[in-house]
PDB file of N, CA and C in Angstrom:
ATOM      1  N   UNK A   1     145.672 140.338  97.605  1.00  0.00           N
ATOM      2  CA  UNK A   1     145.331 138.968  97.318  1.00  0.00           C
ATOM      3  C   UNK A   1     143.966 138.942  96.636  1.00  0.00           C
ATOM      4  N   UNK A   2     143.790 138.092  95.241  1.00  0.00           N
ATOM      5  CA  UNK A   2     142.541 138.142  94.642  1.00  0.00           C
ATOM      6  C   UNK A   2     141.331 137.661  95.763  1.00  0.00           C
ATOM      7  N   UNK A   3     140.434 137.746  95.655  1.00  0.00           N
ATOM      8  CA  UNK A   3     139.247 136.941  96.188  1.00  0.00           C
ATOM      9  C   UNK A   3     138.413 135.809  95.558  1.00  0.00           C
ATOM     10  N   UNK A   4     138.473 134.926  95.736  1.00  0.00           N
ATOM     11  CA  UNK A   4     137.328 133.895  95.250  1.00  0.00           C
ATOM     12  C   UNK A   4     138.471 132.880  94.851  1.00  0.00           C
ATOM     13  N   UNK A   5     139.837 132.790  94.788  1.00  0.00           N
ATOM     14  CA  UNK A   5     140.240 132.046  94.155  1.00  0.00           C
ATOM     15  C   UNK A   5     140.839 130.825  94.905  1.00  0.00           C
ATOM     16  N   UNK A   6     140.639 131.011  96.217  1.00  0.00           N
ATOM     17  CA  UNK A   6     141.134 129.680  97.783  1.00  0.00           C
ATOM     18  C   UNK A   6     140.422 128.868  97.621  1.00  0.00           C
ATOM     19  N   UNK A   7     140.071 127.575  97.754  1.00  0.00           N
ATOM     20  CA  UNK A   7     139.358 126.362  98.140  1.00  0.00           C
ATOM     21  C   UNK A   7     138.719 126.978  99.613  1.00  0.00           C
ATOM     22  N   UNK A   8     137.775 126.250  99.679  1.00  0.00           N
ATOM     23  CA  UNK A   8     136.871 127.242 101.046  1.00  0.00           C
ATOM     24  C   UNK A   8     136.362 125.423 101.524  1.00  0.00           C
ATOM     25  N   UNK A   9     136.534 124.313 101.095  1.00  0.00           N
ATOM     26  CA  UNK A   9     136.012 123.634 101.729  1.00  0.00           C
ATOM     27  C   UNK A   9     137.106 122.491 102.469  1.00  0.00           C
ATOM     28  N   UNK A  10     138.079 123.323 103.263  1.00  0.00           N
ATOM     29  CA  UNK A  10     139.336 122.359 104.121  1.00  0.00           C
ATOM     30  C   UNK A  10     138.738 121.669 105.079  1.00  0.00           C
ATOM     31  N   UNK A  11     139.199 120.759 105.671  1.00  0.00           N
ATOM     32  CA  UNK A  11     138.785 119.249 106.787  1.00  0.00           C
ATOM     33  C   UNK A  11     139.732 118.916 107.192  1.00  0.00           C
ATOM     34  N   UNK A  12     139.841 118.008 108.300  1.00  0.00           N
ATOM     35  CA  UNK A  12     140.736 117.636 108.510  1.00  0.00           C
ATOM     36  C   UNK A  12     141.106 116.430 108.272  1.00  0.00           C
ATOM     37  N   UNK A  13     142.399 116.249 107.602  1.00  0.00           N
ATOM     38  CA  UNK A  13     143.043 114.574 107.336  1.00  0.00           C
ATOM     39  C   UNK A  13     144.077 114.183 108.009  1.00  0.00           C
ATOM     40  N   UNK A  14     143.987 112.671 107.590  1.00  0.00           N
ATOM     41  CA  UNK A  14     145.105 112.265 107.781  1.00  0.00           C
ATOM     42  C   UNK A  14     145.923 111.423 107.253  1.00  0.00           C
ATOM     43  N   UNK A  15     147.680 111.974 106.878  1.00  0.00           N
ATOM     44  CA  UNK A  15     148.268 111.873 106.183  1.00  0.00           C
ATOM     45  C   UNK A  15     149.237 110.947 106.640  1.00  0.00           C
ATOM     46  N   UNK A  16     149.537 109.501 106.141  1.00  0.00           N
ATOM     47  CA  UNK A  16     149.835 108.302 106.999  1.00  0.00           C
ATOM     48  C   UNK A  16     151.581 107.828 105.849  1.00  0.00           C
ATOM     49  N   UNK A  17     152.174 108.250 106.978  1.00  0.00           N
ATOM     50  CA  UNK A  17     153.449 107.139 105.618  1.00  0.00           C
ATOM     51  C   UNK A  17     153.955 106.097 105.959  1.00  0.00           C
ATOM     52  N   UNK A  18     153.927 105.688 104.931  1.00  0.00           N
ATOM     53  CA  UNK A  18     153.581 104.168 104.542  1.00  0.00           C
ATOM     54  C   UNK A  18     154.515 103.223 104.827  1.00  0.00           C
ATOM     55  N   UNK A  19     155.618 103.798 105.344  1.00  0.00           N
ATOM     56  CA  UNK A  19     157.549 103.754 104.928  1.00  0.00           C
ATOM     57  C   UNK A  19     157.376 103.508 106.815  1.00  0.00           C
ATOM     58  N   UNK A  20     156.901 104.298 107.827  1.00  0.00           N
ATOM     59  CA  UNK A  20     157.237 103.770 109.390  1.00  0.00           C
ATOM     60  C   UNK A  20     155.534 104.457 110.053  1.00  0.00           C
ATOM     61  N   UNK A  21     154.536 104.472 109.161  1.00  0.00           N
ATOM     62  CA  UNK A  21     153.503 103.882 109.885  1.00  0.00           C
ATOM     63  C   UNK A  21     153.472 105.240 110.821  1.00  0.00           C
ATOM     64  N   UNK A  22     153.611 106.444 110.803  1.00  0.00           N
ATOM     65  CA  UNK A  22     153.770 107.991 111.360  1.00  0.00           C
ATOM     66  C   UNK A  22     152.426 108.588 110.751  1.00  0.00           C
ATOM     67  N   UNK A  23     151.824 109.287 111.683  1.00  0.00           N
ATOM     68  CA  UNK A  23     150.083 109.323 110.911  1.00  0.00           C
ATOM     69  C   UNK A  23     150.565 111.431 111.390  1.00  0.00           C
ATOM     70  N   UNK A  24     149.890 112.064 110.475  1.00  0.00           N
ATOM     71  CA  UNK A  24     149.786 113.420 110.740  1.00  0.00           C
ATOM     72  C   UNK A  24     148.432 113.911 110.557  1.00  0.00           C
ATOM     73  N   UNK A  25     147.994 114.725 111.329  1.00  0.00           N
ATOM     74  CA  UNK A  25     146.652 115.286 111.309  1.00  0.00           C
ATOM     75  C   UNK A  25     146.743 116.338 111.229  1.00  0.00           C
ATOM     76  N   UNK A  26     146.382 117.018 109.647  1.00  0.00           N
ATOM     77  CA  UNK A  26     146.184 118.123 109.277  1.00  0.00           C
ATOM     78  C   UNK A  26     144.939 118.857 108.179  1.00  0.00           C
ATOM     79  N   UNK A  27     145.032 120.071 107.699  1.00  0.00           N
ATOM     80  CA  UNK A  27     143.939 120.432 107.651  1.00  0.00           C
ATOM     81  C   UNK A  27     144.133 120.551 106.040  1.00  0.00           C
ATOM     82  N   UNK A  28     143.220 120.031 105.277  1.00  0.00           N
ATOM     83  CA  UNK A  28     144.055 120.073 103.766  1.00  0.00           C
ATOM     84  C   UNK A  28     142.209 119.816 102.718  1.00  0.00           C
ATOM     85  N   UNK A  29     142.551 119.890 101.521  1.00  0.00           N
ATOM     86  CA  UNK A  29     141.028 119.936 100.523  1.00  0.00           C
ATOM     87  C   UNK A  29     140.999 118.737  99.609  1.00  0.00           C
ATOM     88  N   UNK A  30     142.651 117.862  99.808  1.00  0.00           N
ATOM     89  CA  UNK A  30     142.612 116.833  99.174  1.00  0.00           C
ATOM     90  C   UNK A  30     141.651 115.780  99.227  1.00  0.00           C
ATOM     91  N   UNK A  31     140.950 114.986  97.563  1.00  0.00           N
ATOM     92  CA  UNK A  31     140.107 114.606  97.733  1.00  0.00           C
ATOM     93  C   UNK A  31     141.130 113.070  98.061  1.00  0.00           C
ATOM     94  N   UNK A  32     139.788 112.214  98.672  1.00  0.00           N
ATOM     95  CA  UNK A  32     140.737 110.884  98.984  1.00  0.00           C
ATOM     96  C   UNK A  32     139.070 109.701  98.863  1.00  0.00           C
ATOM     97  N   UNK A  33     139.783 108.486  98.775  1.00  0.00           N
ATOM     98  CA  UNK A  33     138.920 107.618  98.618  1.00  0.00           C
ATOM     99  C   UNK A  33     138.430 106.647  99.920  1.00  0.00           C
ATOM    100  N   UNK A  34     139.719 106.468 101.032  1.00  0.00           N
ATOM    101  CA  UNK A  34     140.153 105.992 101.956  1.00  0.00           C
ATOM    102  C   UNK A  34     139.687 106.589 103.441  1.00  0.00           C
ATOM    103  N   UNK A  35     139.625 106.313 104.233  1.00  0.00           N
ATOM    104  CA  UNK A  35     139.564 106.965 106.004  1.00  0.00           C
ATOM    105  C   UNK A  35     140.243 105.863 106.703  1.00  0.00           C
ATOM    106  N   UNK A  36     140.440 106.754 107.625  1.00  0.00           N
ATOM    107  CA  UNK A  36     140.652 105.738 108.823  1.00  0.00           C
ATOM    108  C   UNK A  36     140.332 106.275 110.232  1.00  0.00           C
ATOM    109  N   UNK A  37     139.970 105.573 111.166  1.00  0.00           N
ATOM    110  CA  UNK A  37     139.528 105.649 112.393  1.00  0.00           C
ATOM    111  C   UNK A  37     140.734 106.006 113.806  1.00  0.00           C
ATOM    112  N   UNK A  38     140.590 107.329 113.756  1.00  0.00           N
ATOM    113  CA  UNK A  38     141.890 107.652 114.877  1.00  0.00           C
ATOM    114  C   UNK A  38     141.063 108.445 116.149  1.00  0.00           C
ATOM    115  N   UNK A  39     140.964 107.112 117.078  1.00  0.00           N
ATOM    116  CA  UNK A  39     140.503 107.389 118.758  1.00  0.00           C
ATOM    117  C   UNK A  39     138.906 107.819 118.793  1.00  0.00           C
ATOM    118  N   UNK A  40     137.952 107.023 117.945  1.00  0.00           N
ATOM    119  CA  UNK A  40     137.158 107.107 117.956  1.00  0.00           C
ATOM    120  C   UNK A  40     136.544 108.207 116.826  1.00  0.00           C
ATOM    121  N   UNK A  41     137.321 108.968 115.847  1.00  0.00           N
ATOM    122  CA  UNK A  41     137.133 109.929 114.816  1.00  0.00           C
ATOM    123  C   UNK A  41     137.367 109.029 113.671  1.00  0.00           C
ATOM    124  N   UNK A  42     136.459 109.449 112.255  1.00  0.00           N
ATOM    125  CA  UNK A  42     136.716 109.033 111.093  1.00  0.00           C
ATOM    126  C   UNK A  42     137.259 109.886 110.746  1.00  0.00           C
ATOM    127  N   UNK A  43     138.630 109.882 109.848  1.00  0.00           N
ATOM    128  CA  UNK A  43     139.091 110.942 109.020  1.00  0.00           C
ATOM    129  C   UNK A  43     139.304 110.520 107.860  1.00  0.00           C
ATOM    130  N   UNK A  44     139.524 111.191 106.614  1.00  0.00           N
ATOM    131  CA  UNK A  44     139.832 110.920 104.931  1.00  0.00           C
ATOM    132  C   UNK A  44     141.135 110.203 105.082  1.00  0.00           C
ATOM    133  N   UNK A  45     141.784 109.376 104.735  1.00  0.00           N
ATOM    134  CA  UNK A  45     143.467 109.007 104.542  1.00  0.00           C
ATOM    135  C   UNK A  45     144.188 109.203 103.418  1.00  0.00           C
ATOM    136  N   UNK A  46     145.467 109.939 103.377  1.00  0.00           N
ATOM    137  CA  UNK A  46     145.844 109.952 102.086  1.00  0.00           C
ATOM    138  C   UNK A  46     147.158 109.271 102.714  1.00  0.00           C
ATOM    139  N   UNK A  47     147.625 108.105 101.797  1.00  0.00           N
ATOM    140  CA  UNK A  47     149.065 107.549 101.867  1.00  0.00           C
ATOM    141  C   UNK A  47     149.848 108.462 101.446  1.00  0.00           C
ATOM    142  N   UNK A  48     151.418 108.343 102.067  1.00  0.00           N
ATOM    143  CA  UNK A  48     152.676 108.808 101.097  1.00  0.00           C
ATOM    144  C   UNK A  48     153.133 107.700 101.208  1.00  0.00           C
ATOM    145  N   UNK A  49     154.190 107.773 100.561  1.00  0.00           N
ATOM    146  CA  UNK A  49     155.399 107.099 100.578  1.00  0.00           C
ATOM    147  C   UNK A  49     156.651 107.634 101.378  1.00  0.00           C
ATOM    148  N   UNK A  50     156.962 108.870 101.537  1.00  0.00           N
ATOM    149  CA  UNK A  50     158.053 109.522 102.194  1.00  0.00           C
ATOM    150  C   UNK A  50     157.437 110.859 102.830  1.00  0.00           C
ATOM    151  N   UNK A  51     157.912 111.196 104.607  1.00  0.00           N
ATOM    152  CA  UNK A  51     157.534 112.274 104.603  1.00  0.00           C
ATOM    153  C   UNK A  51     158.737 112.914 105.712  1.00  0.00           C
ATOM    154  N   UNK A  52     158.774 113.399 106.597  1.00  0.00           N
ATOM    155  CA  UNK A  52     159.896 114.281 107.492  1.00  0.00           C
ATOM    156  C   UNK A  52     160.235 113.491 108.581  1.00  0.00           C
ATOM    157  N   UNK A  53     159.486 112.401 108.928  1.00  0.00           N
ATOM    158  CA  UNK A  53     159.741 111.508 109.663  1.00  0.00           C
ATOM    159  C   UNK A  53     160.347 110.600 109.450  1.00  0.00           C
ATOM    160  N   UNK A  54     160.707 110.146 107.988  1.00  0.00           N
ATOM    161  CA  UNK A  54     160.933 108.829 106.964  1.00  0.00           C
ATOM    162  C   UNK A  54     162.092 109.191 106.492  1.00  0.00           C
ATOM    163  N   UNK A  55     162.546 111.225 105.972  1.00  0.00           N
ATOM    164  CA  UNK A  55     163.282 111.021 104.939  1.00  0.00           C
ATOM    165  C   UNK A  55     164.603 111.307 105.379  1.00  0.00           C
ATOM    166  N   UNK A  56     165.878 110.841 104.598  1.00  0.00           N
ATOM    167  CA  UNK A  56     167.063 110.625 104.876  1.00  0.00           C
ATOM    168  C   UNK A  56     167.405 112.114 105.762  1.00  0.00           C
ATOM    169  N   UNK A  57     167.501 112.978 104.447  1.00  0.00           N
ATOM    170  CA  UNK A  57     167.734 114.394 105.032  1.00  0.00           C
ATOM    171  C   UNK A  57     167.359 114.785 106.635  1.00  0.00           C
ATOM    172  N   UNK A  58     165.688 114.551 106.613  1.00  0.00           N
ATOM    173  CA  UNK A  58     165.757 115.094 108.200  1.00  0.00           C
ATOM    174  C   UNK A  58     165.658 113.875 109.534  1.00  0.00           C
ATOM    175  N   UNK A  59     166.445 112.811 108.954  1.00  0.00           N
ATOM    176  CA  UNK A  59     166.716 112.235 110.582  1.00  0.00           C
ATOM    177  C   UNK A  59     168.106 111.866 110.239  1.00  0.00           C
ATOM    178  N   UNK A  60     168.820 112.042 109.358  1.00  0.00           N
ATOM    179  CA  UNK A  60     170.178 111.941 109.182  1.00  0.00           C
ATOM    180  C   UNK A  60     170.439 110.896 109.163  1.00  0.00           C
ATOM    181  N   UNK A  61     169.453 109.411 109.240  1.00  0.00           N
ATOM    182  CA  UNK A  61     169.859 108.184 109.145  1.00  0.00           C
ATOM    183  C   UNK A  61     169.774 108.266 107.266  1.00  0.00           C
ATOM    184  N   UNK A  62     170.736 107.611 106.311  1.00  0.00           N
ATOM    185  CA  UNK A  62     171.295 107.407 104.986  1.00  0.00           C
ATOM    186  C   UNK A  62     170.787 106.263 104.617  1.00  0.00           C
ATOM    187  N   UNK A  63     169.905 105.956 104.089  1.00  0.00           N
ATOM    188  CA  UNK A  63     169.151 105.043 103.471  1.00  0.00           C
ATOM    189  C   UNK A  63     169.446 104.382 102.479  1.00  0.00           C
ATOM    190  N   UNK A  64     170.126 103.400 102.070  1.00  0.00           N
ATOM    191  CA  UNK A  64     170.720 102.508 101.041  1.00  0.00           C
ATOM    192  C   UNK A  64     169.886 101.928 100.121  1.00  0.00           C
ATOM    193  N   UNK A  65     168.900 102.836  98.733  1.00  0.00           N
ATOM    194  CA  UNK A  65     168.210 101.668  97.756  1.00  0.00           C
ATOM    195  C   UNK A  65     168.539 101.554  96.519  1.00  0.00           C
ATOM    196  N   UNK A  66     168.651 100.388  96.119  1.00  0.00           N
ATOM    197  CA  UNK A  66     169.527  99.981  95.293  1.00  0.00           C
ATOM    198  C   UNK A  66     167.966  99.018  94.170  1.00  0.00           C
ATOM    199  N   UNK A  67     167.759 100.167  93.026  1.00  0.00           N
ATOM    200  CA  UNK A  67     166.839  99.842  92.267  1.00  0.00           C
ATOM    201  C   UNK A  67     166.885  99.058  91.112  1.00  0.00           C
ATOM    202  N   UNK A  68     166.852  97.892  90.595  1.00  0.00           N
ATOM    203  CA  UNK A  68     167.331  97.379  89.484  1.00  0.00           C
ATOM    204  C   UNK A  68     168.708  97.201  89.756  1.00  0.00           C
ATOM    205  N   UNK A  69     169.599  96.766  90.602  1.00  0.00           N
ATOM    206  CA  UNK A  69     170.480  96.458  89.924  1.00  0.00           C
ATOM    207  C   UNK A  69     171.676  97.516  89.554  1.00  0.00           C
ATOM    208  N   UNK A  70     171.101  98.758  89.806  1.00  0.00           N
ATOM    209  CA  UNK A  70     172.007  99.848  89.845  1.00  0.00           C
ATOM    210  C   UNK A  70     173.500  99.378  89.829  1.00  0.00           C
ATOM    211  N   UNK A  71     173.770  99.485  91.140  1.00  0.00           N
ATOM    212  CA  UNK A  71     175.473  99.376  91.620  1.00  0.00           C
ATOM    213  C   UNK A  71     175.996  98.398  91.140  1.00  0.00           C
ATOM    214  N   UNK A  72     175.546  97.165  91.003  1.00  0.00           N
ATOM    215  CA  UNK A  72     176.151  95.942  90.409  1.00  0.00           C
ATOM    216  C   UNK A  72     176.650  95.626  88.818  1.00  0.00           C
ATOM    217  N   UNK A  73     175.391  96.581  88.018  1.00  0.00           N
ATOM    218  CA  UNK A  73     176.096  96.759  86.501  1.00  0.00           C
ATOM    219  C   UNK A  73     177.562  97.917  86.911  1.00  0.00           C
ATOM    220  N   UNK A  74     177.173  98.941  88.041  1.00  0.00           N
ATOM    221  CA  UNK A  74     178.138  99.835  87.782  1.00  0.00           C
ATOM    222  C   UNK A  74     179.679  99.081  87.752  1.00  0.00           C
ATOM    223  N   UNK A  75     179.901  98.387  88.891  1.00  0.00           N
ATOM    224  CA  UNK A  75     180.638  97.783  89.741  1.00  0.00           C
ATOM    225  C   UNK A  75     181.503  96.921  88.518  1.00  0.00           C
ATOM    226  N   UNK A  76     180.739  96.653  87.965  1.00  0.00           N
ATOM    227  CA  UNK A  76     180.734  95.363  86.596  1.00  0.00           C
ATOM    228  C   UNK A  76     181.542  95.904  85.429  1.00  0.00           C
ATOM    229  N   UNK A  77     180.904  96.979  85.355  1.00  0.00           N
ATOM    230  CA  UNK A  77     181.073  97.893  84.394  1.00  0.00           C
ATOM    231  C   UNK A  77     182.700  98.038  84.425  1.00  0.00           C
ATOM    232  N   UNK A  78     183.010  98.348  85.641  1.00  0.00           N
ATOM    233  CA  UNK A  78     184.118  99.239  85.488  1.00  0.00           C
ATOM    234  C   UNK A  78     185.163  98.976  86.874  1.00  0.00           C
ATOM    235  N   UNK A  79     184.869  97.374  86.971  1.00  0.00           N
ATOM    236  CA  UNK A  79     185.452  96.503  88.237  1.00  0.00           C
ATOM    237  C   UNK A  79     187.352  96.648  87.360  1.00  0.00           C
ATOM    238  N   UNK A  80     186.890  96.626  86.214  1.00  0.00           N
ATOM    239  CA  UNK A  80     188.793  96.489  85.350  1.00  0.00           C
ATOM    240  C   UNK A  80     189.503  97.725  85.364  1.00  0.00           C
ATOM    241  N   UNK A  81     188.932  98.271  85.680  1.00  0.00           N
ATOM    242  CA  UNK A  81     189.721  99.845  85.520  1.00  0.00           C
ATOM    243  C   UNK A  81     190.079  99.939  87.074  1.00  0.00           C
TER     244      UNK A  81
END
């Protein structure tokens, strides 16, 4: 493994999604603009949007989003056939 080429200045954050409000505390170099206050600690916050707690795959609940309109042109499309 080369030397000099790791980030050397890790902290600990916390990584909050946004989707059911599930906070993770881990050790990472991402810069962030945000903190938040967990049990008397300030930590950096970085939002997601989706993480292992949230996503379809690992709780096996199937999540239905329907962006623009998707299914309804489909449906439309090709309701005659």
């Amino acid at each position: 493994m080369k030397k000099g080429i790791h980030p050397q200045d890790y902290r600990s954050v916390v990584f909050k999604d946004m989707s059911n409000g599930n906070v993770t505390i881990t050790k990472s170099t991402v810069k962030t603009k945000e903190s938040i206050d967990i049990e008397g600690t300030e930590y950096p916050l970085v939002k997601i949007e989706i993480s292992s707690s949230s996503h379809p795959y690992y709780t096996g609940k199937m999540k239905f989003v329907d962006t623009a309109g998707r299914v309804d042109k489909f449906n439309k499309r090709y309701k005659k056939a």
